[in-house]
N, C-alpha and C. Protein backbone atom coordinates (compact mmCIF):
# COMPACT_ATOMS: atom_id res chain seq x y z
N UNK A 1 30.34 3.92 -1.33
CA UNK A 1 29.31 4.85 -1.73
C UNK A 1 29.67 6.25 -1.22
N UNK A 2 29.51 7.12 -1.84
CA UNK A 2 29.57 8.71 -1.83
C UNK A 2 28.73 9.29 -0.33
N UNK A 3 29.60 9.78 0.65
CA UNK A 3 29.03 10.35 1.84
C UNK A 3 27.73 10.99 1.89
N UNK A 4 27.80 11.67 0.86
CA UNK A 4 26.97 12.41 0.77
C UNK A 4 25.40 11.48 0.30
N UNK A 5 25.87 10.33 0.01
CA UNK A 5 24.53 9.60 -0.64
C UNK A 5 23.79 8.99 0.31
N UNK A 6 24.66 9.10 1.21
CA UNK A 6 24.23 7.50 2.52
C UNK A 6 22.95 9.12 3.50
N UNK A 7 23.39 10.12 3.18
CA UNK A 7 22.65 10.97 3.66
C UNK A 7 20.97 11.45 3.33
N UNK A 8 21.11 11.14 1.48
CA UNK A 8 20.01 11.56 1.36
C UNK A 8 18.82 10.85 1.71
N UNK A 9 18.72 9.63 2.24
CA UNK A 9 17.22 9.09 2.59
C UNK A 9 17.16 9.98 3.84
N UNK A 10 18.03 10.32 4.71
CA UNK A 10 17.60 10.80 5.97
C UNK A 10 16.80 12.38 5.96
N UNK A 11 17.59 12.94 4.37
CA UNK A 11 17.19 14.30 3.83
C UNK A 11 15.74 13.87 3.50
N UNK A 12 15.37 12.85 3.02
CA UNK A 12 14.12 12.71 2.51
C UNK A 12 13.08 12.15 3.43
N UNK A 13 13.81 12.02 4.46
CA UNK A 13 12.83 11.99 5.69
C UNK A 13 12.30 12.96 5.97
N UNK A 14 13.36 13.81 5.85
CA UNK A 14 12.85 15.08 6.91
C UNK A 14 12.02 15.81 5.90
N UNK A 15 12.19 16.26 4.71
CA UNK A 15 11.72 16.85 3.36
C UNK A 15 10.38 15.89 3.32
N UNK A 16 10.32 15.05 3.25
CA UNK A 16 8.57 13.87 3.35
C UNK A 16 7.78 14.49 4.67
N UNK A 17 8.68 14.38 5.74
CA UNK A 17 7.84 14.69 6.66
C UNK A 17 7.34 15.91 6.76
N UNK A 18 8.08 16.67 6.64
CA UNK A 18 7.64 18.60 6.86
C UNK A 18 6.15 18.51 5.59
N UNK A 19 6.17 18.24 4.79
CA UNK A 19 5.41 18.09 3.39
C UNK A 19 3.85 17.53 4.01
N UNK A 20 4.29 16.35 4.55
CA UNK A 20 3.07 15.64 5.13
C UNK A 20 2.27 16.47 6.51
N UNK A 21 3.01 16.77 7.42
CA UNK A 21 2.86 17.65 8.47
C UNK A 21 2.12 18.78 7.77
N UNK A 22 2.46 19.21 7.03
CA UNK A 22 2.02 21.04 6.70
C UNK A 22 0.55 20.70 5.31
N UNK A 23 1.03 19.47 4.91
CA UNK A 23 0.08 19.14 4.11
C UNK A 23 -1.60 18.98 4.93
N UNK A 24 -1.33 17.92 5.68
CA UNK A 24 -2.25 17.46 6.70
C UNK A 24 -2.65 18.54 8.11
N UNK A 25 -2.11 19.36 8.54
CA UNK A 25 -2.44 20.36 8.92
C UNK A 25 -3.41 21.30 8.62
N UNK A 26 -2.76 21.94 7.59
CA UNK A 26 -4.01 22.98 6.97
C UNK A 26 -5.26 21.82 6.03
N UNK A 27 -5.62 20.64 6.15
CA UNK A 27 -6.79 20.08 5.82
C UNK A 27 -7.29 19.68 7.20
N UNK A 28 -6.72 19.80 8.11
CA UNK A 28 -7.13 19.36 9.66
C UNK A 28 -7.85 21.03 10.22
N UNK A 29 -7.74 21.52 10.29
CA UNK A 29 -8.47 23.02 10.07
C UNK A 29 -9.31 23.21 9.20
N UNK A 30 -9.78 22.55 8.05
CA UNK A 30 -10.71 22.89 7.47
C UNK A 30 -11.09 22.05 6.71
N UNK A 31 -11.81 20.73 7.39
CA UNK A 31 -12.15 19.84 7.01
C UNK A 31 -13.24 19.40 6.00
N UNK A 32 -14.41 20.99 5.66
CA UNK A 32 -15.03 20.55 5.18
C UNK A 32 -15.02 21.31 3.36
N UNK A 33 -13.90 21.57 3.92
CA UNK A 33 -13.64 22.07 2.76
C UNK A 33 -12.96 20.83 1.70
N UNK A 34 -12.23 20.40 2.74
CA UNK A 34 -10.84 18.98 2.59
C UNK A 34 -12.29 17.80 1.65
N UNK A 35 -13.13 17.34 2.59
CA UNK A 35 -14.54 16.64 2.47
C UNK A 35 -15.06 17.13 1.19
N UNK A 36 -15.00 18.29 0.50
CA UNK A 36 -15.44 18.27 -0.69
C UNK A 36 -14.88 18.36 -1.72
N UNK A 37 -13.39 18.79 -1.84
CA UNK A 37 -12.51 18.60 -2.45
C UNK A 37 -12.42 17.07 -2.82
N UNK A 38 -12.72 16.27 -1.96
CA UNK A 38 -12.28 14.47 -2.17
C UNK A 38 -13.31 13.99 -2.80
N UNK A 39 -15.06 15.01 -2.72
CA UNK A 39 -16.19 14.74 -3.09
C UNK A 39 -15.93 14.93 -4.57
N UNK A 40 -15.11 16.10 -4.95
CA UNK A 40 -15.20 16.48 -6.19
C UNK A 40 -14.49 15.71 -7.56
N UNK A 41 -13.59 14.85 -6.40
CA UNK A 41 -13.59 13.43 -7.44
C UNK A 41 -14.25 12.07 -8.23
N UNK A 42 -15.14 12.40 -7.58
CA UNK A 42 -16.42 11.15 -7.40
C UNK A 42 -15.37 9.73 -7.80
N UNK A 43 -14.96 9.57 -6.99
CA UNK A 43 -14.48 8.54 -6.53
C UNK A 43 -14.50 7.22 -5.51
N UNK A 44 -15.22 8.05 -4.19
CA UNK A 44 -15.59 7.54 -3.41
C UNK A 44 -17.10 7.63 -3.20
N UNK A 45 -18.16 6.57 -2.30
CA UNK A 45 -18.95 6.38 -2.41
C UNK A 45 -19.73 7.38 -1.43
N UNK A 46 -20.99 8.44 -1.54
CA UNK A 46 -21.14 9.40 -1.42
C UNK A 46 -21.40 9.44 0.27
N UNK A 47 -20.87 10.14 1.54
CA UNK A 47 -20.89 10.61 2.45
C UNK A 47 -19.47 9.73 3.16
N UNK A 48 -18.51 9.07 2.49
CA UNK A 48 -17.41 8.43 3.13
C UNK A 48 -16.35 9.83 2.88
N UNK A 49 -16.63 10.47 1.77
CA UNK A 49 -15.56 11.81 1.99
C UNK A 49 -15.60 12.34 3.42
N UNK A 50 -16.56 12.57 3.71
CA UNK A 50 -16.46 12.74 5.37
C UNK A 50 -15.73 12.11 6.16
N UNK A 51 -15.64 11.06 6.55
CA UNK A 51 -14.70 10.39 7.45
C UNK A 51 -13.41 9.90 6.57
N UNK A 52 -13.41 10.28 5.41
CA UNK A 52 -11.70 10.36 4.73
C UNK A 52 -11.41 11.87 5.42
N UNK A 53 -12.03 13.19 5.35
CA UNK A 53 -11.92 14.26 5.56
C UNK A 53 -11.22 14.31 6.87
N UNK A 54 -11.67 13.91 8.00
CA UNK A 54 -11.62 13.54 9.00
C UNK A 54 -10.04 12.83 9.44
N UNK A 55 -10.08 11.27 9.00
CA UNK A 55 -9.01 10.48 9.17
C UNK A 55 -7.87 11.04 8.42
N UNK A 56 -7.59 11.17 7.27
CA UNK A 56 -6.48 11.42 6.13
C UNK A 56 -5.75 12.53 6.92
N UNK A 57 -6.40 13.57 7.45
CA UNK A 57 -5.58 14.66 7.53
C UNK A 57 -4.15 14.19 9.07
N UNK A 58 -4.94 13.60 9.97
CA UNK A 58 -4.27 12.95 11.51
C UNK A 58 -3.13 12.29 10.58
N UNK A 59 -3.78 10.93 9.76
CA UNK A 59 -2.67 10.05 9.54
C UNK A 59 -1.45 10.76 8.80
N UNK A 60 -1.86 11.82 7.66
CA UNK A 60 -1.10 11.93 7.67
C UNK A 60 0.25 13.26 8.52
N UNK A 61 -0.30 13.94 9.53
CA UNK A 61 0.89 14.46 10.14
C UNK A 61 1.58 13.46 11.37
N UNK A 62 0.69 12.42 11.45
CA UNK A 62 1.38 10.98 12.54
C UNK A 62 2.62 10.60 11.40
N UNK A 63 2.47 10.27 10.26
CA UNK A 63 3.18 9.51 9.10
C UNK A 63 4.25 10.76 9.19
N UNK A 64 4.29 11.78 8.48
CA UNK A 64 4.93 12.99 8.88
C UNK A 64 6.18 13.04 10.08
N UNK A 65 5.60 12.94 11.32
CA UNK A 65 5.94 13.34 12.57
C UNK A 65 6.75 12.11 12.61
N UNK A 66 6.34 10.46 11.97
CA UNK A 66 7.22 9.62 12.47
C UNK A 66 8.27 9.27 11.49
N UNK A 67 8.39 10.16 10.40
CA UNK A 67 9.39 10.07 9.20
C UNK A 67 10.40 11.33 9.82
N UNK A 68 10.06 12.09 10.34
CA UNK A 68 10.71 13.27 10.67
C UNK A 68 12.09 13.20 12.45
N UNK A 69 11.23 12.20 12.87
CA UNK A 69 11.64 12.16 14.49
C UNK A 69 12.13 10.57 14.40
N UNK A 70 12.23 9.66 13.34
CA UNK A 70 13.27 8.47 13.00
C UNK A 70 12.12 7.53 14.04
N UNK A 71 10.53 7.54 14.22
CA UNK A 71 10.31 6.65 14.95
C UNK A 71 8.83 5.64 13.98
N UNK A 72 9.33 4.58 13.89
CA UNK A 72 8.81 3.10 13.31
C UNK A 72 8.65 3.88 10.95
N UNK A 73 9.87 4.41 11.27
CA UNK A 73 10.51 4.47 10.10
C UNK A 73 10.16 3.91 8.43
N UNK A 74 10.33 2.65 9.09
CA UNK A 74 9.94 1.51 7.91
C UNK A 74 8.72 1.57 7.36
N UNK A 75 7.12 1.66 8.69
CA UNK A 75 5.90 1.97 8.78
C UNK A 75 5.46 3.01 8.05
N UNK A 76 6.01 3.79 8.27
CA UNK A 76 5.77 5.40 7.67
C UNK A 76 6.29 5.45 6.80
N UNK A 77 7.26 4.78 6.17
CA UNK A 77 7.40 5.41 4.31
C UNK A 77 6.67 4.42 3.73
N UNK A 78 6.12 2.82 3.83
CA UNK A 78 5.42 2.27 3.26
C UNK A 78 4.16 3.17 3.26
N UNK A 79 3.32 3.58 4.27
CA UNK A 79 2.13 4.16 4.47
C UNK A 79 2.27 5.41 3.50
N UNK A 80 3.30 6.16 3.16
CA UNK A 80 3.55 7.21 2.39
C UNK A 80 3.51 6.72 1.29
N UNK A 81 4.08 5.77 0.80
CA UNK A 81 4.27 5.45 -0.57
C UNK A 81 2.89 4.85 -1.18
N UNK A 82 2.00 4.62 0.02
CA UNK A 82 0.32 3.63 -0.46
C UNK A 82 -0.09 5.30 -0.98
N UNK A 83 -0.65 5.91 0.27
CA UNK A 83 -0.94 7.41 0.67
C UNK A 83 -0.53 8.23 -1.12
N UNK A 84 0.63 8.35 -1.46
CA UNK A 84 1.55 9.13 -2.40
C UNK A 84 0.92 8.50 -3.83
N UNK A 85 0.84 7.15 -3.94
CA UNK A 85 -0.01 6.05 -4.95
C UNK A 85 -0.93 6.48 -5.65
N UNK A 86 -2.03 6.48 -4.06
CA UNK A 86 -3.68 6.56 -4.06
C UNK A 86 -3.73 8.17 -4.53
N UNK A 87 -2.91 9.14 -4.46
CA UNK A 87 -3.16 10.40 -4.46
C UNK A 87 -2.79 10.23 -6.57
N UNK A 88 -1.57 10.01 -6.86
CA UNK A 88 -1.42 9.81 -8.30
C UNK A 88 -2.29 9.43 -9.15
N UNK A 89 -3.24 8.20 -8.50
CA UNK A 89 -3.88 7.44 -9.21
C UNK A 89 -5.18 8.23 -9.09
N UNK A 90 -5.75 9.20 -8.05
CA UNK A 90 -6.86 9.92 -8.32
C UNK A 90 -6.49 11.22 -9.01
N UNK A 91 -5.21 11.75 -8.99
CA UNK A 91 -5.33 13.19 -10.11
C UNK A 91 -5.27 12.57 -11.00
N UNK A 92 -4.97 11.48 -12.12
CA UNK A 92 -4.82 11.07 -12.83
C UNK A 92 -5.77 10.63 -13.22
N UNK A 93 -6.85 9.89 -12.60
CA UNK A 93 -8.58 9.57 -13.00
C UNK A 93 -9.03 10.85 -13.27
N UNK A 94 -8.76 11.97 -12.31
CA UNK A 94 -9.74 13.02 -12.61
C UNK A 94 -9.55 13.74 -13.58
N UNK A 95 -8.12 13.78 -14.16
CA UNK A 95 -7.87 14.60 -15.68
C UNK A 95 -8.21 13.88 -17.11
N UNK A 96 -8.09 12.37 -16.51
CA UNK A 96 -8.34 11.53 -17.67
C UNK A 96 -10.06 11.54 -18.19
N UNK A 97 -11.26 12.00 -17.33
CA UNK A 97 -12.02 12.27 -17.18
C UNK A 97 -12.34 13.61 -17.63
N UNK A 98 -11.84 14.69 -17.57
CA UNK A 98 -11.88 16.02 -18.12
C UNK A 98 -12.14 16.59 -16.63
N UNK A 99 -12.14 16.16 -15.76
CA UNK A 99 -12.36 17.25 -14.52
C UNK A 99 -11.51 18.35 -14.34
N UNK A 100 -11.93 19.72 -14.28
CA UNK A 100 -10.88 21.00 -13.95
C UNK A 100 -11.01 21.11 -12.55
N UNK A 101 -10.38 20.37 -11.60
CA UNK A 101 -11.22 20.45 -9.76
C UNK A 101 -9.85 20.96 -9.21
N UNK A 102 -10.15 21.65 -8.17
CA UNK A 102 -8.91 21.39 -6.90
C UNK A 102 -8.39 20.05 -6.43
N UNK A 103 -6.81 20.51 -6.45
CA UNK A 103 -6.50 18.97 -6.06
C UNK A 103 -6.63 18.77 -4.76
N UNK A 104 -7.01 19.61 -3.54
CA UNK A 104 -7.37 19.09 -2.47
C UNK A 104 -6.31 18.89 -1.57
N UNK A 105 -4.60 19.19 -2.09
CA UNK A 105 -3.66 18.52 -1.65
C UNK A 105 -3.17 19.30 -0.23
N UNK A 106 -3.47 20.14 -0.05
CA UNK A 106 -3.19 21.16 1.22
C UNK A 106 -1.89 22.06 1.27
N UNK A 107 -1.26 21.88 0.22
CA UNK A 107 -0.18 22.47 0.50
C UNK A 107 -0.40 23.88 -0.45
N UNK A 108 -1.11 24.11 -1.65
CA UNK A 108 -1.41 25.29 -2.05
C UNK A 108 -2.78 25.60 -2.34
N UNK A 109 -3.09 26.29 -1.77
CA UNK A 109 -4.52 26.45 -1.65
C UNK A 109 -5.20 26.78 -3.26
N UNK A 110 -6.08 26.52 -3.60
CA UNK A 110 -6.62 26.69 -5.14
C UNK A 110 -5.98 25.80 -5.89
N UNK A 111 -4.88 25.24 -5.77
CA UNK A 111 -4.37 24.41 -6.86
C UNK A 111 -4.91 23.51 -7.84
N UNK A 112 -4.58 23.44 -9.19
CA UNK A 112 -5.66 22.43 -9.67
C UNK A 112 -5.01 21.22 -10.16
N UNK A 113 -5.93 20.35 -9.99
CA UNK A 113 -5.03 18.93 -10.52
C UNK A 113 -4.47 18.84 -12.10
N UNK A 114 -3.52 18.29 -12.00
CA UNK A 114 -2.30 18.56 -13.68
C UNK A 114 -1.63 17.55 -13.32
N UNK A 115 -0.90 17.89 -14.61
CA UNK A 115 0.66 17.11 -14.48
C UNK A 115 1.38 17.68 -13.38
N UNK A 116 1.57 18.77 -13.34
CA UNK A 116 2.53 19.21 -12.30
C UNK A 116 2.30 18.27 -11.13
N UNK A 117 1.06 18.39 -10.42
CA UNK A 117 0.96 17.23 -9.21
C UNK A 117 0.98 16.40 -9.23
N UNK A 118 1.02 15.59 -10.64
CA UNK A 118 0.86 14.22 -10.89
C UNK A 118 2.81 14.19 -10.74
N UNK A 119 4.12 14.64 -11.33
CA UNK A 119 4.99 15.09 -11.19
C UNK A 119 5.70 14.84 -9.48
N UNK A 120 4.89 16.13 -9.14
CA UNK A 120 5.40 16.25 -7.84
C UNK A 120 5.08 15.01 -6.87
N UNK A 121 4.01 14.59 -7.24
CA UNK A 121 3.68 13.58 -6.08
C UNK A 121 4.25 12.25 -6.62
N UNK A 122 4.91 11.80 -7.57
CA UNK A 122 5.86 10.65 -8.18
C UNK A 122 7.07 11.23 -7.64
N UNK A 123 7.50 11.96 -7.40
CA UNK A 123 9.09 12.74 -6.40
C UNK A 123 8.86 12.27 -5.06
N UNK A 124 7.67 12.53 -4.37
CA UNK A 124 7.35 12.12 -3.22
C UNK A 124 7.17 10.43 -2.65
N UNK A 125 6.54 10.03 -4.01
CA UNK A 125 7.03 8.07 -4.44
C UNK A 125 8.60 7.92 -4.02
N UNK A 126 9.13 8.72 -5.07
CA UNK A 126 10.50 8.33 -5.11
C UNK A 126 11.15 8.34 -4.05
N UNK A 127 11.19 9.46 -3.21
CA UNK A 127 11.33 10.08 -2.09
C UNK A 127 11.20 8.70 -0.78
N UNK A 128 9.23 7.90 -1.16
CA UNK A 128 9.61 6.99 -0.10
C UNK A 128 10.16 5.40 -0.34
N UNK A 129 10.02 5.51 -1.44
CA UNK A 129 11.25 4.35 -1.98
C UNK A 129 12.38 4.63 -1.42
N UNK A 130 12.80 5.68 -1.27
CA UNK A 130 14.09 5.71 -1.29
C UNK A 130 14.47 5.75 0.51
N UNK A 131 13.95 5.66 1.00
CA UNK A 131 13.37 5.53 2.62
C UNK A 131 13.46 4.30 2.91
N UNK A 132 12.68 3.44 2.04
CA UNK A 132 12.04 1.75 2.55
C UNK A 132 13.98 1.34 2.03
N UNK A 133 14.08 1.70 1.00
CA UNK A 133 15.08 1.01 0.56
C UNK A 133 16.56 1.01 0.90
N UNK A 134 16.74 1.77 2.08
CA UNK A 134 17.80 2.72 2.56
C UNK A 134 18.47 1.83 2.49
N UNK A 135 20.44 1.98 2.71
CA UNK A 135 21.06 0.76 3.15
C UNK A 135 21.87 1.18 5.06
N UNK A 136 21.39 2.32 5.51
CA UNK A 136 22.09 2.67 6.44
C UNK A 136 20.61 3.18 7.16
N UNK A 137 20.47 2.41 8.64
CA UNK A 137 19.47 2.74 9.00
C UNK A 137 19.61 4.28 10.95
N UNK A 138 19.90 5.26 10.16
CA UNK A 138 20.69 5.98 10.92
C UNK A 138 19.58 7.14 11.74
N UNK A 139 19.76 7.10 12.78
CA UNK A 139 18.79 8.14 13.51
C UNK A 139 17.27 8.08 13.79
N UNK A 140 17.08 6.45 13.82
CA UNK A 140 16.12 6.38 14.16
C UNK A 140 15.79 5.32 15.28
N UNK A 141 14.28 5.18 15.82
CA UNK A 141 14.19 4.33 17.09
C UNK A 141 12.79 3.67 16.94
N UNK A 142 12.65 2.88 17.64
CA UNK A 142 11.89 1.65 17.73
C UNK A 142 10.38 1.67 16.53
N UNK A 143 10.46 0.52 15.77
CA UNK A 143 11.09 -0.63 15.76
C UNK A 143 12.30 -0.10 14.93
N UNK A 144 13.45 -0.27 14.72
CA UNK A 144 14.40 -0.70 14.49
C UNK A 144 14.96 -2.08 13.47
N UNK A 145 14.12 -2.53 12.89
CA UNK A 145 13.62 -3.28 12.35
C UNK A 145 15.15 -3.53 11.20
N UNK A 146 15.32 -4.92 11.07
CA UNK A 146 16.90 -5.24 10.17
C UNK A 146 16.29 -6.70 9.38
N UNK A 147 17.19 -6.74 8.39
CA UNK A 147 16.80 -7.79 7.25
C UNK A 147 16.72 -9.13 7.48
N UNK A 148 16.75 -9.67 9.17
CA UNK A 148 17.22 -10.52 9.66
C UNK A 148 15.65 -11.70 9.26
N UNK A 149 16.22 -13.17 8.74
CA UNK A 149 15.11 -13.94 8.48
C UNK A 149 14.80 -14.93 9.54
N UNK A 150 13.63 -15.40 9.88
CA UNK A 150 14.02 -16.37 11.13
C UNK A 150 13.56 -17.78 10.41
């Protein structure tokens, strides 16, 4: 395999993580803004946007921080790839619906849900597929985790 290939899951560590970090950051500062943005999906059942508001933003710069620093690896791109899912599958309810809302996503402020995010956040799928599925498990630490069956 091409040197350069055995590299890119580790590129897409670090590129997932900075994303998640900066994503989850600026909704961790302004949570209630984050809380109505998630309201404006009506998706969830009415006052749980709050404690999504709350939780979502931590998990994800922990998920972030442990895709970025090679620690329980495996954990954190599955949790990205649920996380990356659940986010597709709600811009995608909300356009199929006719909603014109903010997507809530933290990384550009005003943004509105489209294809484009529906797009970008299937890159970010791909991205942790391509993580879970690595064949070289390089620069990272505990668990450490190998294909071994018992």
């Amino acid at each position: 395999m091409n040197k350069y290939l055995l590299h890119l899951p580790i590129v897409s560590r670090v590129l997932l993580g900075i994303v998640l970090i900066i994503a989850g950051a600026e909704k961790i500062v302004q949570p209630a803004e984050f809380a109505r943005a998630i309201g404006n999906y009506h998706i969830m059942p009415y006052g749980l946007e709050n404690v999504m508001a709350i939780i979502l933003p931590w998990l994800e710069v922990i998920i972030g921080s442990a895709l970025i620093f090679g620690f329980m690896v495996d954990g954190a791109a599955v949790l990205s790839l649920g996380m990356m899912t659940v986010f597709v599958v709600a811009i995608s309810s909300a356009i199929l619906r006719g909603y014109n809302i903010e997507c809530g996503c933290g990384l550009k402020s005003g943004e509105m849900v489209g294809m484009g995010k529906i797009i970008e956040d299937s890159i970010y799928i791909l991205m942790s597929l391509l993580i879970i599925f690595r064949s070289e498990k390089k620069w990272e630490c505990f668990p450490n985790s190998t294909s071994k069956t018992i």
